[in-house]
Protein backbone atom coordinates (compact mmCIF):
# COMPACT_ATOMS: atom_id res chain seq x y z
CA UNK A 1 108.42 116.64 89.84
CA UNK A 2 107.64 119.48 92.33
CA UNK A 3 109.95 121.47 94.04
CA UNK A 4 110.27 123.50 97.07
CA UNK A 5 112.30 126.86 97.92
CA UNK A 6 114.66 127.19 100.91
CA UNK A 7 115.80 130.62 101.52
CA UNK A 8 117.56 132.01 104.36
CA UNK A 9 118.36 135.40 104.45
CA UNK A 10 120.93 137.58 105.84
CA UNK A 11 120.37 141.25 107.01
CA UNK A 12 123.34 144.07 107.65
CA UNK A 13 122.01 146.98 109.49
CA UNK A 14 124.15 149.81 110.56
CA UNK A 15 123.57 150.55 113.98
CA UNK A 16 122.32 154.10 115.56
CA UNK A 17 125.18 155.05 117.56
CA UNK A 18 126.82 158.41 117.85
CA UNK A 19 129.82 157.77 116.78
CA UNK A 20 131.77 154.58 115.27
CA UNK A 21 132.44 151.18 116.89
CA UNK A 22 136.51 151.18 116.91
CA UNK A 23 136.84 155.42 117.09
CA UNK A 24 135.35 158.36 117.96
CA UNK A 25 134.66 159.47 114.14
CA UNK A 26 130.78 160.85 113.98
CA UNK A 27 128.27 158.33 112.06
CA UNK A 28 126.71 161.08 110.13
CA UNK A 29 125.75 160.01 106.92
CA UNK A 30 125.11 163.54 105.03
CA UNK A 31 128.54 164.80 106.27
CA UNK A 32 131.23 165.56 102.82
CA UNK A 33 132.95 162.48 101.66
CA UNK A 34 136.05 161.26 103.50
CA UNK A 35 135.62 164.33 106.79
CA UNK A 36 134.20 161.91 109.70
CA UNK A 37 137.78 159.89 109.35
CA UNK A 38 140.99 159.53 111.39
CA UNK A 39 143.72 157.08 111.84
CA UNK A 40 141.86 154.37 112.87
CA UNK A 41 139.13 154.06 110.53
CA UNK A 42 141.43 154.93 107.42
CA UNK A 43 143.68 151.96 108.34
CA UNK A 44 146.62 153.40 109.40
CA UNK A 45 149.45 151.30 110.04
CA UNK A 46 149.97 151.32 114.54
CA UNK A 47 146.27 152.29 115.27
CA UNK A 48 144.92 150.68 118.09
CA UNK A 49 140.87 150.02 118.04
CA UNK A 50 138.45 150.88 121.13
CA UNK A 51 135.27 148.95 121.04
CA UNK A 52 132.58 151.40 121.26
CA UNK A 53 129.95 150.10 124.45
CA UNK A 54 126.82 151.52 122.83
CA UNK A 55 127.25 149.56 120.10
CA UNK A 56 127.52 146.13 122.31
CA UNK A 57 124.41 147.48 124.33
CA UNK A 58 122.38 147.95 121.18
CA UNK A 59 123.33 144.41 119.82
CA UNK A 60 122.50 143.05 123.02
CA UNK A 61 119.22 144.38 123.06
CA UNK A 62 118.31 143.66 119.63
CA UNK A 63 119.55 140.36 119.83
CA UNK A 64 116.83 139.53 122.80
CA UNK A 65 114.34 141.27 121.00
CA UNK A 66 115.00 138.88 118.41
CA UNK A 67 114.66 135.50 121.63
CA UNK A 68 118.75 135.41 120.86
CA UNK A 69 120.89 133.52 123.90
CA UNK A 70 123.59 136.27 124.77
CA UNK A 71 127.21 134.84 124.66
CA UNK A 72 128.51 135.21 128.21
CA UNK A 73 132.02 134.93 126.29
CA UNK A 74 132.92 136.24 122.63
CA UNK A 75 135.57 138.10 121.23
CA UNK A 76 136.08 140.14 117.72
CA UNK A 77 138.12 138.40 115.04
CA UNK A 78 139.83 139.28 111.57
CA UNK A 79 138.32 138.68 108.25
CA UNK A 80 140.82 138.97 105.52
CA UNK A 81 140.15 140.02 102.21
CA UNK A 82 141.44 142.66 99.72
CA UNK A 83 138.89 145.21 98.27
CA UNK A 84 139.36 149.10 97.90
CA UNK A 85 136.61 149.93 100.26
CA UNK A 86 138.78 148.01 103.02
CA UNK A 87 141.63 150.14 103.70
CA UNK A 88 143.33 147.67 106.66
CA UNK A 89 142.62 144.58 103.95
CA UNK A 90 140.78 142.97 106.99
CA UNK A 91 137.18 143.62 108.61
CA UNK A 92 137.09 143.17 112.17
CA UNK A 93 134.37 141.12 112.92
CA UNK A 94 132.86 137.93 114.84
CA UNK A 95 133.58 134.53 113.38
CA UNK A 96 132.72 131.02 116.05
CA UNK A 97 131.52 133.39 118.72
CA UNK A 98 129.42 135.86 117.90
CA UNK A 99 127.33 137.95 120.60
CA UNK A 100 123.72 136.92 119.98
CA UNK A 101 122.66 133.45 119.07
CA UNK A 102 119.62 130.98 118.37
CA UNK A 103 116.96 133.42 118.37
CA UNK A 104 113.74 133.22 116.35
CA UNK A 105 111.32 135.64 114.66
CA UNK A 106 107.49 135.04 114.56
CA UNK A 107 105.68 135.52 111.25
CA UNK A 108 102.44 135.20 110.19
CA UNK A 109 101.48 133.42 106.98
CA UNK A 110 98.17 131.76 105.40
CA UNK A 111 99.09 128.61 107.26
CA UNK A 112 99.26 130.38 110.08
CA UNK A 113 102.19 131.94 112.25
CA UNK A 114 105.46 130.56 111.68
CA UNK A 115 108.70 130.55 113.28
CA UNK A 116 112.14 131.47 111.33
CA UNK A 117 115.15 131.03 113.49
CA UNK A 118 118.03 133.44 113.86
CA UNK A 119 121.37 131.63 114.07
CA UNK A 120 123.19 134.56 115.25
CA UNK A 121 123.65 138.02 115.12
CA UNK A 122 127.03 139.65 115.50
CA UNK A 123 128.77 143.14 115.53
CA UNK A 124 130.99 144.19 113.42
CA UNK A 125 132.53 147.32 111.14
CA UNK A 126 130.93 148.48 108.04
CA UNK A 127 133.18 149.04 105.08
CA UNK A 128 133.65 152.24 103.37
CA UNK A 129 131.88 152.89 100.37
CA UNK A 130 132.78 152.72 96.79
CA UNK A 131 131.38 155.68 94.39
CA UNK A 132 131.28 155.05 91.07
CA UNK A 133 130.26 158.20 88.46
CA UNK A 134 127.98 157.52 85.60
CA UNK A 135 129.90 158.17 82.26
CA UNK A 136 133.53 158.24 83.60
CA UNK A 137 136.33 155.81 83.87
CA UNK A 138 137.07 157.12 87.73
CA UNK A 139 135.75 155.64 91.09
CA UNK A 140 136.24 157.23 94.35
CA UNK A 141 136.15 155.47 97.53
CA UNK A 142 134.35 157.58 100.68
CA UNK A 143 135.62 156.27 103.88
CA UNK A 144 132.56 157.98 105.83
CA UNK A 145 130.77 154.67 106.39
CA UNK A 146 134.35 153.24 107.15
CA UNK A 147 133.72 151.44 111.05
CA UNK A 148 130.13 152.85 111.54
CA UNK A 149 128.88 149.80 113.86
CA UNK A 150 127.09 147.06 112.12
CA UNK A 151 124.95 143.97 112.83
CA UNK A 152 124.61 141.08 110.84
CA UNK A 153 121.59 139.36 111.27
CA UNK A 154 121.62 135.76 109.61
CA UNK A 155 118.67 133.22 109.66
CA UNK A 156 117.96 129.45 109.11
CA UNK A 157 116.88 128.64 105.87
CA UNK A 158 113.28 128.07 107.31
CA UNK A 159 111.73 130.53 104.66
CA UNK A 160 109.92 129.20 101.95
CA UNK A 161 108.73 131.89 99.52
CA UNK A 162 109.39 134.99 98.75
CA UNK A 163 106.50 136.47 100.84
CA UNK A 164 107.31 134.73 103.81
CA UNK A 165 110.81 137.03 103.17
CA UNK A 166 109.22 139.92 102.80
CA UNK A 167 107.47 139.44 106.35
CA UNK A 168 110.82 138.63 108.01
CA UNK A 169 112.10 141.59 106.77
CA UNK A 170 109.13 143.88 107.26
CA UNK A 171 108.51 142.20 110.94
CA UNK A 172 112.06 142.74 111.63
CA UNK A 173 112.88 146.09 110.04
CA UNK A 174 109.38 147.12 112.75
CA UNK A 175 111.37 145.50 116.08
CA UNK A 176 114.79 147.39 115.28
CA UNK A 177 113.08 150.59 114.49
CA UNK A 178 110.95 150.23 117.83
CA UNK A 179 114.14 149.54 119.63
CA UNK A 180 115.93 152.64 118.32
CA UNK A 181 119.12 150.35 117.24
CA UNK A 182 118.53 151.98 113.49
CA UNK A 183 116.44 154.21 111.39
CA UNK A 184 116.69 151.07 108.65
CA UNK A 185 117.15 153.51 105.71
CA UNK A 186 117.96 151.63 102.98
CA UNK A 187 118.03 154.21 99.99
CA UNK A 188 121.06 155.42 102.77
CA UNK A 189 122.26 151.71 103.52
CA UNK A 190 121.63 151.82 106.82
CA UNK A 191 120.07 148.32 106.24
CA UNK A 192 121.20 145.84 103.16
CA UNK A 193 119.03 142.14 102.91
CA UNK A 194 120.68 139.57 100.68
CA UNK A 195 118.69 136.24 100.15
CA UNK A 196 120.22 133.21 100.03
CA UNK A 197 117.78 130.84 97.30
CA UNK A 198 117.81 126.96 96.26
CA UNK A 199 114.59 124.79 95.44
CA UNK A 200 115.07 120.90 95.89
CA UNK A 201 112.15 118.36 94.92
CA UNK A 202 109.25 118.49 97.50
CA UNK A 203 109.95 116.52 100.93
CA UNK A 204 113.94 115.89 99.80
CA UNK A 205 116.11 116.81 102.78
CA UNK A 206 119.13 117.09 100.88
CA UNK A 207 119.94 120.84 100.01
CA UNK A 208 119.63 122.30 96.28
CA UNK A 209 122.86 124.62 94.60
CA UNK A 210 121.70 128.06 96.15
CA UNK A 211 122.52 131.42 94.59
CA UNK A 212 123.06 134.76 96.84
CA UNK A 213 120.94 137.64 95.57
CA UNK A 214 122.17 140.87 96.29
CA UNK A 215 121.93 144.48 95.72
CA UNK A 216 117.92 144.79 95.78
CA UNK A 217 117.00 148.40 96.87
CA UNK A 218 113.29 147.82 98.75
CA UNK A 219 111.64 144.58 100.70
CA UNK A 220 109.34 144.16 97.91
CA UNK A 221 112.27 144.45 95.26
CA UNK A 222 113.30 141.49 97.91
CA UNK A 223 110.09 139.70 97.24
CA UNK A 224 110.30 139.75 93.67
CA UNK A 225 113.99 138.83 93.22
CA UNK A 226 113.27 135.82 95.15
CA UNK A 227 110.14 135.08 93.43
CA UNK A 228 111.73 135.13 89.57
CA UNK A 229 114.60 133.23 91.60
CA UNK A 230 112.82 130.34 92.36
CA UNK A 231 110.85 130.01 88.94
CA UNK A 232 113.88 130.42 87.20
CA UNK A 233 115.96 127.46 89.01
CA UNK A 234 113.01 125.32 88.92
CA UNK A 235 112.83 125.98 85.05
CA UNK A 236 116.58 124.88 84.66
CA UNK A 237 116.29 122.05 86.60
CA UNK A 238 112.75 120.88 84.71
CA UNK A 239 114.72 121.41 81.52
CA UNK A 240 117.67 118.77 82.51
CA UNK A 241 120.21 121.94 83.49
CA UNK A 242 122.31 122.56 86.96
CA UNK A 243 121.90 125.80 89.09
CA UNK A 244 125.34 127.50 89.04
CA UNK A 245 126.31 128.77 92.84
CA UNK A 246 126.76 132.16 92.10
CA UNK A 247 126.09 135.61 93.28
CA UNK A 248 122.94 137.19 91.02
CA UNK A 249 121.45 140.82 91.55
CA UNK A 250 118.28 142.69 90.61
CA UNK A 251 117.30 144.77 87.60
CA UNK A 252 114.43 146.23 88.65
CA UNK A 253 113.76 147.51 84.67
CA UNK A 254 114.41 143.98 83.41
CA UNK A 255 112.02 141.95 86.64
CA UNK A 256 114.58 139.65 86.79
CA UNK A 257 117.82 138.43 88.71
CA UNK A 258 121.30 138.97 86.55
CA UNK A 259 124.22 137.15 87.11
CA UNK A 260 127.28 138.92 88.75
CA UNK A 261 129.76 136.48 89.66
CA UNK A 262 130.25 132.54 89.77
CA UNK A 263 130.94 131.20 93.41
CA UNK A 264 132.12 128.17 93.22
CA UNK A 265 133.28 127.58 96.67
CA UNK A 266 133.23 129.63 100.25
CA UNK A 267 136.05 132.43 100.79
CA UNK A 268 139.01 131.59 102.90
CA UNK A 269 138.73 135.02 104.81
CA UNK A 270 141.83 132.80 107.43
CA UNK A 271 139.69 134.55 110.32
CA UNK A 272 141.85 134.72 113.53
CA UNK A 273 140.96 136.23 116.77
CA UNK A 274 141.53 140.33 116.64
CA UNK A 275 144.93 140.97 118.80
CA UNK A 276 144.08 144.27 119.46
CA UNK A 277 140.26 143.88 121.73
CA UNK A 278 140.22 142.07 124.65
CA UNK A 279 137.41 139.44 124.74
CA UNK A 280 134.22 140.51 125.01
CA UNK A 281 132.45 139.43 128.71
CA UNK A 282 128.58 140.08 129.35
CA UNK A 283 127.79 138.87 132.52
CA UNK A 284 124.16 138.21 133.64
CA UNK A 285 123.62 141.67 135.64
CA UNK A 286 124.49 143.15 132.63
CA UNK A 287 122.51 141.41 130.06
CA UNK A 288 119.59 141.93 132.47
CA UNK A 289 120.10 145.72 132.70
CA UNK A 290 119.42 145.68 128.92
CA UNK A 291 116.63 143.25 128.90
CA UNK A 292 114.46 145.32 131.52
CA UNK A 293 115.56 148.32 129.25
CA UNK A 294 113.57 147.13 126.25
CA UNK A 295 110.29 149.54 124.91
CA UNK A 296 107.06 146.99 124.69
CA UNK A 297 107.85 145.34 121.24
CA UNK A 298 105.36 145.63 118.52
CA UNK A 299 103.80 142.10 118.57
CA UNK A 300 103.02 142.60 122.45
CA UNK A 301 102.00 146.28 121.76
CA UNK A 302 99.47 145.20 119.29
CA UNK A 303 98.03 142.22 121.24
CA UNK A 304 97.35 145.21 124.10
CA UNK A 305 95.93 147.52 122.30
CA UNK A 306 93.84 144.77 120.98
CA UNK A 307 92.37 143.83 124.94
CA UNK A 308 92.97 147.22 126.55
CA UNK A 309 91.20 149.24 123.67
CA UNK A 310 89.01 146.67 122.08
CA UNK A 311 90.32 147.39 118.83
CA UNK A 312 90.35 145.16 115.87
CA UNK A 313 93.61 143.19 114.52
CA UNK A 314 93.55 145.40 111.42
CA UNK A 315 93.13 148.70 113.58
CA UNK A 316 95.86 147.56 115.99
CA UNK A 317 98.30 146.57 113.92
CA UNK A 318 98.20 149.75 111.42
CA UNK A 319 98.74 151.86 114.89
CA UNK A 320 101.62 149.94 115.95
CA UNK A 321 102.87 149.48 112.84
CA UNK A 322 105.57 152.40 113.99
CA UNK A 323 106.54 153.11 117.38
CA UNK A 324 105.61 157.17 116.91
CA UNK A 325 102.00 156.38 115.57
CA UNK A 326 101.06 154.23 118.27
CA UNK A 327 103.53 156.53 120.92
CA UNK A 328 100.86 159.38 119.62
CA UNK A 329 97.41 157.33 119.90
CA UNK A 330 98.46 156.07 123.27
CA UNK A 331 98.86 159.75 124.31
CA UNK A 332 95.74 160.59 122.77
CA UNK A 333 94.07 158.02 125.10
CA UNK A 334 95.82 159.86 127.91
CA UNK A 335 94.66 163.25 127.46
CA UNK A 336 91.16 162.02 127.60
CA UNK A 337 90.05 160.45 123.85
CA UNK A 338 88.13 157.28 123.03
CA UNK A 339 89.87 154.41 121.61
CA UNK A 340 87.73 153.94 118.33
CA UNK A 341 87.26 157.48 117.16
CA UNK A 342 90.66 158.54 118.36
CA UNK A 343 91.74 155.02 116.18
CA UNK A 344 89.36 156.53 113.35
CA UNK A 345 90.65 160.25 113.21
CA UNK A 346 94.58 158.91 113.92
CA UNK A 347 94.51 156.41 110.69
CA UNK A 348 92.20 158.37 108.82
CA UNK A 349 91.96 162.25 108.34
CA UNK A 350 95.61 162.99 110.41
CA UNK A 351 97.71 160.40 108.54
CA UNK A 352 96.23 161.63 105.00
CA UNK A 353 97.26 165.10 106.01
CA UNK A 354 100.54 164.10 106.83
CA UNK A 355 101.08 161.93 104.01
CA UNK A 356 99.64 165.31 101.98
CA UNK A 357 102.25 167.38 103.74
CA UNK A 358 105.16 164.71 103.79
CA UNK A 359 106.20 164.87 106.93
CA UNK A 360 106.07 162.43 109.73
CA UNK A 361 103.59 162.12 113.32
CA UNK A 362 106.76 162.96 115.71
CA UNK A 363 106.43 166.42 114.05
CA UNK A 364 103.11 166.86 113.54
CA UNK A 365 101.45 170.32 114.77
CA UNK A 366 98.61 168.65 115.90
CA UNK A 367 99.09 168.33 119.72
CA UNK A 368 97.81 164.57 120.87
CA UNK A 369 96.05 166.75 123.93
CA UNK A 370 94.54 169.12 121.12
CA UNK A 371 93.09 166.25 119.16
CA UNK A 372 91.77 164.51 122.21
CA UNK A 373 90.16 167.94 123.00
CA UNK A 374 88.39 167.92 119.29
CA UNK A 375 87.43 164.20 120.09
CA UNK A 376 85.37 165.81 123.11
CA UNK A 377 83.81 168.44 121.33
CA UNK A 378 82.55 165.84 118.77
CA UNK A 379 81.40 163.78 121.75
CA UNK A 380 79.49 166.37 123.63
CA UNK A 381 77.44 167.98 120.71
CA UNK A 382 79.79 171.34 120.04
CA UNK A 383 81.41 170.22 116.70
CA UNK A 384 79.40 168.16 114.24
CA UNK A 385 82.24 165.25 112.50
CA UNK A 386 82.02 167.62 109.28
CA UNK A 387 83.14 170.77 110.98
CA UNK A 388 86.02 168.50 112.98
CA UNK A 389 87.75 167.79 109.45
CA UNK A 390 87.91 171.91 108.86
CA UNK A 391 88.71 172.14 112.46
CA UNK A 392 91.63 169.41 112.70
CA UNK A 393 92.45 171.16 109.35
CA UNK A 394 93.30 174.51 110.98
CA UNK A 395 94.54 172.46 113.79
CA UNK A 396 97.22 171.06 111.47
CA UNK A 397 98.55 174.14 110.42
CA UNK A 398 98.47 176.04 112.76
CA UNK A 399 98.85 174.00 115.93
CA UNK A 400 96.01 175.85 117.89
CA UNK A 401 93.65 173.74 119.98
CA UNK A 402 90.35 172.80 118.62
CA UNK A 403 88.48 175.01 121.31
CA UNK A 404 90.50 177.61 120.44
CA UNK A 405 89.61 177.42 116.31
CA UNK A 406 86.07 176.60 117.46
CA UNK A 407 85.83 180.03 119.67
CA UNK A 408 88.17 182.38 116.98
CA UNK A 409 86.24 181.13 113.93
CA UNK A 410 82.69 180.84 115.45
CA UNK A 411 82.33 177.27 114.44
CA UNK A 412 80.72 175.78 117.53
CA UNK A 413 77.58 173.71 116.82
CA UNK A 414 74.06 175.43 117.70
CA UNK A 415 72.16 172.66 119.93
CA UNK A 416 69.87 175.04 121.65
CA UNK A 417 66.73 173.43 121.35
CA UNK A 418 64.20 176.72 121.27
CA UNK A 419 66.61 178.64 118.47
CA UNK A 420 66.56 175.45 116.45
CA UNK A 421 62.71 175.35 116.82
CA UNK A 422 62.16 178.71 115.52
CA UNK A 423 64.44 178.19 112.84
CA UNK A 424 62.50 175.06 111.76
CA UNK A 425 58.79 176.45 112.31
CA UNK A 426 60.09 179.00 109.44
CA UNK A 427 61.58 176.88 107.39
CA UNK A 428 58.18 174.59 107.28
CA UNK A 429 56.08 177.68 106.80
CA UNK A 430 57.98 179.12 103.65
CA UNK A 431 57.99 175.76 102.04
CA UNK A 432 54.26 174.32 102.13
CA UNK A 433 55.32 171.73 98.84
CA UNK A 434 57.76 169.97 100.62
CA UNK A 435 55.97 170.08 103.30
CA UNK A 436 52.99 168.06 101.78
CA UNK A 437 55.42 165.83 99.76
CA UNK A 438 56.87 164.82 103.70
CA UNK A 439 52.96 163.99 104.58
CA UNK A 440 53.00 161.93 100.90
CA UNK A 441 55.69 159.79 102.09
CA UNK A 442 58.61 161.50 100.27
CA UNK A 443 61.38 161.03 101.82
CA UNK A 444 63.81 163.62 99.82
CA UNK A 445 61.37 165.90 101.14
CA UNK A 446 62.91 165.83 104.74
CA UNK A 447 66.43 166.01 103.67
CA UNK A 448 65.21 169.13 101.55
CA UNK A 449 63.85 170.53 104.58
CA UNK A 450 66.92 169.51 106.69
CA UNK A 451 69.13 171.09 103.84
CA UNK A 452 67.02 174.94 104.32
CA UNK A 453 67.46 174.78 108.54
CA UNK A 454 71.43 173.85 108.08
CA UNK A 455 71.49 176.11 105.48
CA UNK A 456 69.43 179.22 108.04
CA UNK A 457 72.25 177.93 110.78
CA UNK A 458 75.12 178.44 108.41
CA UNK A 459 75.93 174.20 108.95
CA UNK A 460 76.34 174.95 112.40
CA UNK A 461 72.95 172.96 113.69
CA UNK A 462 73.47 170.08 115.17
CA UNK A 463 71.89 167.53 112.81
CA UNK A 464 70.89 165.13 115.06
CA UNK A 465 68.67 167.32 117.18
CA UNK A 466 67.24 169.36 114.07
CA UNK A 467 66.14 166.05 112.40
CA UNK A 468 64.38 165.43 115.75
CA UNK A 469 62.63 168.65 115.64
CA UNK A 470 61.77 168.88 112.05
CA UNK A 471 60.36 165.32 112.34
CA UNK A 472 58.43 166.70 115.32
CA UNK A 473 57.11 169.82 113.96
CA UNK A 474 56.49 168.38 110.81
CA UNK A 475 53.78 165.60 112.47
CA UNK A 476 52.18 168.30 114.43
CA UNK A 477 50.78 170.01 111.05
């Protein structure tokens, strides 16, 4: 019998607001455990919650990014559960109404593109966070993260391997970063994916026992968990067994999913609406406000640069793979560069200096205006591509202009015509063997010959027009 996966997947990403989504407490992640706190986020008994606007604006605006319907009418509710990281034993959250709903995100796979629908996405507070030291019998709990603003993002089970999961996430991790709704740090939390896996035989529509796999630290930790997930169900089931519902994890030393805890049924979190918020009303003005507010998203951005710039699917997709990069070739473009070589130099030398250097393109010291000029000094004969990679070099470090490291260094290109002439007329005379060898038909001869003039012009002759005139002068003897 053959079987098929059905995953759906369910994405928490802490949203980048200023401050939290019931209080004024700062979202800071570095600050010292348990100082961005106060009476509302540590649970105190009497404290009344504010919802926080930004965070509603930012929900909205990721949930149309996502092609979400916006709830005209929702409210927050309680989820009940005890747990040390919750200090008020409930999470306030959205239960039957949440904010954003049937959406869909566009993938592409080998069958082509492919549609996974969102069912919702709604706000709600982050817990606090649990510490646990290696090699003692104490926890602590840091209520930092305690009500920083959250969205849950939770799909149909339309995905069907664990690479289709790892373009959800990678697609989707891309639209909230362009959108500025997180920074989607997950070493930090900021977002957490958990994968909900069955298999069931090929063409059944009944549902397979799924298991929830959690705590996986990257998107291709994501990939693999749900890869080993669905071989190892389908070996159970092949060998007469039953899949267990339970909640597994990753060991990334092991390769392989671990069980954590057997869930045999849902929780009875006995949500009830939040008696503390008024509902939540977004009227069409408002919802509009957002929606015209929206950067170009990074599918339509790479379609663009695709017909504006002629650029290649490849090319356009590594430059809008992050809002920055393509913010920064786009600017390039601006101050006067061509699309292909500024697409060249952008991918190629700049991004291996900055991956060399660690940092990233918002703080590069290369000027987009500076490395448009270099791009002109390439096109128009001063700067020879060799001498732009010292140039954009310098350029890097020290965030001068390329005319500026051209003029201070005396690297500009010598293309006067009579200077080159003389410099090749001596070159031939003081090397009548290579010479001959050229009239034999050898061709290392001429890139000898070229090698002596850019060696006499300290690599500062244009080669172009000293291969014409060495070719030239050559035929005359």
């Amino acid at each position: 019998m053959e079987y098929e996966a059905v995953i759906g997947m369910e994405v928490h990403v802490e949203l980048n607001t200023k401050s939290k989504v019931f209080c004024g407490c700062s979202t800071n992640f570095h600050a010292p455990p348990n100082t961005n706190v106060c009476p509302v986020c540590l649970g105190m008994p009497g404290v009344l919650p504010v919802l926080n606007k930004a965070a509603v604006e930012t929900s909205i605006a990721v949930g149309l990014a996502l092609n979400c319907s916006i709830s005209r009418w929702s409210k927050m509710d309680r989820k009940n559960y005890f747990y040390p990281d919750l200090a008020k034993n409930y999470q306030i959250s959205q239960y039957d109404l949440p904010l954003c709903y049937d959406g869909f995100v566009e993938i592409e796979t080998d069958n082509g593109p492919k549609r996974i629908g969102v069912t919702r996405a709604h706000l709600e507070e982050d817990t606090a966070r649990n510490v646990h030291t290696i090699g003692s019998s104490e926890s602590g709990v840091d209520f930092n993260r305690s009500g920083v603003p959250l969205l849950e993002i939770v799909t149909e089970p339309d995905i069907g391997s664990g690479q289709e999961a790892y373009e959800y996430l990678t697609g989707l991790k891309q639209t909230l970063q362009y959108l500025g709704a997180s920074d989607c740090n997950m070493e930090e939390g900021s977002l957490r994916a958990e994968a909900n896996i069955s298999v069931r035989p090929t063409g059944s529509k009944e549902f397979g026992t799924k298991t929830e796999v959690k705590n996986v630290a990257s998107f291709s930790g994501t990939q693999k968990a749900i890869a080993y997930e669905i071989e190892r169900q389908i070996a159970v089931l092949k060998e007469g067994g039953v899949i267990v519902q339970e909640t597994r994890g990753w060991d990334d030393r092991k390769n392989a999913t671990v069980s954590q805890r057997s869930k045999e049924s849902a929780h009875d979190y006995r949500y009830f609406p939040e008696p503390d918020l008024p509902p939540l009303q977004v009227d069409e003005a408002w919802e509009q406000s957002i929606r015209e507010s929206l950067p170009e998203l990074p599918h339509d951005r790479k379609q663009r640069f695709q017909e504006q710039y002629g650029l290649t699917p490849y090319d356009a997709g590594v430059l809008t793979a992050a809002r920055p990069i393509a913010d920064y070739y786009e600017a390039v473009l601006t101050a006067g560069g061509e699309a292909k070589p500024a697409a060249n130099w952008v991918m190629g030398d700049l991004q291996a200096l900055l991956t060399e250097a660690r940092t990233e393109i918002q703080d590069c010291r290369v000027a987009p205006e500076h490395l448009a000029g270099m791009l002109q000094l390439i096109a128009d004969g001063s700067i020879s591509g060799k001498m732009a990679k010292e140039v954009l070099e310098e350029m890097f470090a020290t965030g001068k202009s390329a005319k500026q490291l051209v003029e201070e260094k005396g690297l500009a290109q010598i293309s006067d015509t009579a200077e080159l002439e003389s410099i090749a007329l001596k070159v031939i005379e003081e090397n009548p063997g290579p010479v001959a060898d050229y009239k034999n038909g050898k061709d290392r001869a001429l890139k000898f010959l070229m090698g002596q003039i850019m060696k006499a012009t300290k690599g500062q002759g244009n080669p172009k027009l000293v291969n014409e005139i060495l070719v030239r002068e050559l035929n005359k003897h």
